[in-house]
C-alpha atoms as a PDB file:
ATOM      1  CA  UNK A   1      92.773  14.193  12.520  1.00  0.00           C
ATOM      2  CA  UNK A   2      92.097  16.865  10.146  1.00  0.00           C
ATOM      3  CA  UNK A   3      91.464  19.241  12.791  1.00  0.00           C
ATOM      4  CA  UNK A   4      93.300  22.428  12.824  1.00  0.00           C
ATOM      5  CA  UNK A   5      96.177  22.373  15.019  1.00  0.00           C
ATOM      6  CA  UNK A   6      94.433  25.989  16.598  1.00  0.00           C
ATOM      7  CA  UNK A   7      91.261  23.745  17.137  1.00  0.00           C
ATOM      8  CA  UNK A   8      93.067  20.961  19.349  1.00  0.00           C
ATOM      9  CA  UNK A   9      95.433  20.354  22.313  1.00  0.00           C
ATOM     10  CA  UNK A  10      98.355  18.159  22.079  1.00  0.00           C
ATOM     11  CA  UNK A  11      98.400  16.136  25.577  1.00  0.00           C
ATOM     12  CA  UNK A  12     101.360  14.434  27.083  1.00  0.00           C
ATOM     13  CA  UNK A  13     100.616  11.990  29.983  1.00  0.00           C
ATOM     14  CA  UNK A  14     103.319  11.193  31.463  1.00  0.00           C
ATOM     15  CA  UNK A  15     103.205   7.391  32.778  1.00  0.00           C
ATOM     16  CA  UNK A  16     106.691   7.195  34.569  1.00  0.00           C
ATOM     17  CA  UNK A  17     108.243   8.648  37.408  1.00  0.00           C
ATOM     18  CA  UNK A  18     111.196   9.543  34.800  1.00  0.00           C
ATOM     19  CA  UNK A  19     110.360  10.193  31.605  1.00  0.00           C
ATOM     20  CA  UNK A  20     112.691   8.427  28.719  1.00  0.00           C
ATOM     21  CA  UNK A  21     111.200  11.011  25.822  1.00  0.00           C
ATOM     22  CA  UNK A  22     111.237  14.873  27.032  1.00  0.00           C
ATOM     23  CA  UNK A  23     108.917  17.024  26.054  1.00  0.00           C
ATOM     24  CA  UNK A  24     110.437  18.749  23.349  1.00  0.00           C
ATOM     25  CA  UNK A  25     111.337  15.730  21.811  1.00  0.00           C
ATOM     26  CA  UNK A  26     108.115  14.248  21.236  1.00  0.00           C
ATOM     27  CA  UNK A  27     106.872  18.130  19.803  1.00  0.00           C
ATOM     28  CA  UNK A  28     109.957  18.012  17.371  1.00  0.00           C
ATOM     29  CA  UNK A  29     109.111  14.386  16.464  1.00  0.00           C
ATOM     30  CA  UNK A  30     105.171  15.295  16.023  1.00  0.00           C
ATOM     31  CA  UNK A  31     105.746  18.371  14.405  1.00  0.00           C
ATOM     32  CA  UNK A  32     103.602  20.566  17.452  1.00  0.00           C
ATOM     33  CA  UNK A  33     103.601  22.212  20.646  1.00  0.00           C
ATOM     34  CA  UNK A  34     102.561  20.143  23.834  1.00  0.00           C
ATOM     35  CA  UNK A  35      99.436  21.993  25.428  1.00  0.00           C
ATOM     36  CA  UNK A  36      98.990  19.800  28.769  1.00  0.00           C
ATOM     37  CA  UNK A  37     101.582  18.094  30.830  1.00  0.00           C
ATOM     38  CA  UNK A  38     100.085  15.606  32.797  1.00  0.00           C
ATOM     39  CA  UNK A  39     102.566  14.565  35.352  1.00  0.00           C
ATOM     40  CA  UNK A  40     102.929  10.976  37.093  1.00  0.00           C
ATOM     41  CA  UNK A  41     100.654  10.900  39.395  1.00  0.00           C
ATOM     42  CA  UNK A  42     102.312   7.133  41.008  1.00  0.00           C
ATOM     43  CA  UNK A  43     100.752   5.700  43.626  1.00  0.00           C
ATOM     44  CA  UNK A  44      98.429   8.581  44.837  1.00  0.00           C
ATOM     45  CA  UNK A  45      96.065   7.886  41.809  1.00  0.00           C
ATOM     46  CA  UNK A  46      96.482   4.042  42.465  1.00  0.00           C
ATOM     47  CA  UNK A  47      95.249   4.918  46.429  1.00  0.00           C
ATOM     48  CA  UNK A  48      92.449   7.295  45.019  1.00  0.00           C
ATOM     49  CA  UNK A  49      91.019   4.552  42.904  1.00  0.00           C
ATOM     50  CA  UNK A  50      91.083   1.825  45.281  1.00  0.00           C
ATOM     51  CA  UNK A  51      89.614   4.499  47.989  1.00  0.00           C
ATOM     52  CA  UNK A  52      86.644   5.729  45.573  1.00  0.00           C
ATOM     53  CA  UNK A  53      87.593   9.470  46.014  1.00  0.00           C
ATOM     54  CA  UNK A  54      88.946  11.487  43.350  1.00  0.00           C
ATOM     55  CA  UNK A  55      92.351  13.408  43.811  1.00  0.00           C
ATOM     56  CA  UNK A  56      90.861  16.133  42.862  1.00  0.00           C
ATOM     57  CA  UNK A  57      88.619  16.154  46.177  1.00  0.00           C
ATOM     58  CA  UNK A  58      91.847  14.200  48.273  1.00  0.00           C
ATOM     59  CA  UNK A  59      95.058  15.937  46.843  1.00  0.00           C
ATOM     60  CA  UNK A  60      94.051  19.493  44.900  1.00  0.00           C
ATOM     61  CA  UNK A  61      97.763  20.774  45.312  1.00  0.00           C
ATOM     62  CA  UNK A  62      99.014  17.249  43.769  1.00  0.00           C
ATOM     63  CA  UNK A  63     100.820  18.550  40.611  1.00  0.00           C
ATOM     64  CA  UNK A  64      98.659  16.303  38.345  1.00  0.00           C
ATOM     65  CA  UNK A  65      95.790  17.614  39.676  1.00  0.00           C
ATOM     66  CA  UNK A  66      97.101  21.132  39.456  1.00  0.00           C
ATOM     67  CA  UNK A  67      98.298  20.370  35.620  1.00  0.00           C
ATOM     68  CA  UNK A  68      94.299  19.048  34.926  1.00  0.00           C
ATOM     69  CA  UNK A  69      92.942  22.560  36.977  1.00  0.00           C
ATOM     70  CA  UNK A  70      94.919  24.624  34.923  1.00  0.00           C
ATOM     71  CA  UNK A  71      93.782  23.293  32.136  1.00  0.00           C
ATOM     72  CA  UNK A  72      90.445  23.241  32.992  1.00  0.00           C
ATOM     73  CA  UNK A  73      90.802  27.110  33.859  1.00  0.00           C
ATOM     74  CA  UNK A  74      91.794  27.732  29.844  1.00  0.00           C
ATOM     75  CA  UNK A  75      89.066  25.472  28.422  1.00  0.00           C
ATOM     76  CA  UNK A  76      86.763  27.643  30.582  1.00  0.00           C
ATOM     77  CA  UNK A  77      88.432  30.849  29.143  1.00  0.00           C
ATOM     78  CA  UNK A  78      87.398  29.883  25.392  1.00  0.00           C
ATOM     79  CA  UNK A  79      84.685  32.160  23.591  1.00  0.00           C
ATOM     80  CA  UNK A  80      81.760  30.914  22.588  1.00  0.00           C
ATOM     81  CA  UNK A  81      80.664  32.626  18.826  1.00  0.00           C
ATOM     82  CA  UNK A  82      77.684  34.812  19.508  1.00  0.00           C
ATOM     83  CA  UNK A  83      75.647  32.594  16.863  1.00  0.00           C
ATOM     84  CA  UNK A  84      75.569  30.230  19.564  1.00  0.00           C
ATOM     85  CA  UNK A  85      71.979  30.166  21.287  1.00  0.00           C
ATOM     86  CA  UNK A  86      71.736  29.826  25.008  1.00  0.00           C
ATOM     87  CA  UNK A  87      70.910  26.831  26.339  1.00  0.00           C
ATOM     88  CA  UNK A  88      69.255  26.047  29.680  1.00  0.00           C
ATOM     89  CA  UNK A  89      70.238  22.654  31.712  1.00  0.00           C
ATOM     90  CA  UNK A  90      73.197  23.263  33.531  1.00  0.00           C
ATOM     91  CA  UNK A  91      76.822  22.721  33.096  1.00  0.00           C
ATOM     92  CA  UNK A  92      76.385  19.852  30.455  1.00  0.00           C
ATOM     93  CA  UNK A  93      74.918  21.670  27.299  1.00  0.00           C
ATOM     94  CA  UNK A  94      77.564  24.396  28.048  1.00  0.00           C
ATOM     95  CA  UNK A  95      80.722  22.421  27.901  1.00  0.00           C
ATOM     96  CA  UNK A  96      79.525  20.599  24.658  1.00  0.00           C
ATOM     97  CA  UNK A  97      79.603  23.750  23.134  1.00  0.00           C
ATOM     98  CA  UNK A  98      83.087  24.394  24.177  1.00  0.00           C
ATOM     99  CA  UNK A  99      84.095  21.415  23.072  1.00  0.00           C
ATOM    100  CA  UNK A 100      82.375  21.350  19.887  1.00  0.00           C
ATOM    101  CA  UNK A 101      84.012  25.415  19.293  1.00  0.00           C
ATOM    102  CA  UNK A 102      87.632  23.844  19.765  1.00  0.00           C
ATOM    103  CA  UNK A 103      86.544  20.548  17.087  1.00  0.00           C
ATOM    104  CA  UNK A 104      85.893  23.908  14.487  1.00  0.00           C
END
């Protein structure tokens, strides 16, 4: 990716109600620490899509939902370098610059 491994987070999602690779297998075998967990979500994100409403409106306390919140929380936490102007227009100019702060 050439991306420095302080720039990025390593995501495992898992897809299975019991996972065959633990987490600290797949960080020995890729060489890095696992920043989000996403855990199986089963049939509750199956129901949400065929409902239209998100989980996160539906099931907040549903651990997948609390893994992405979390998450969410320490993206929000990141510092934005003061050579960074301002911008007006809501949430969506602001969380390009986060993002594009981590790609650095």
């Amino acid at each position: 990716l050439q991306i420095p491994a302080e720039k990025r987070v390593l995501v495992l999602n898992e897809t299975h109600p019991r996972a065959r690779l633990q987490q600290t297998d797949v960080e020995k075998a890729m060489g890095e620490r696992i920043g989000l967990t996403v855990p199986y979500a089963g049939e509750d994100i199956l129901d949400a899509i065929d409902r239209g409403i998100p989980m996160a409106i539906t099931a907040r306390e549903h651990p997948t939902m609390s893994a992405l919140s979390g998450f969410a929380g320490r993206l929000a936490q990141v510092k934005v370098s003061a050579e960074v102007a301002p911008r007006r227009g809501g949430l969506g100019p602001w969380v390009q610059g986060v993002l594009s702060s981590l790609r650095r």
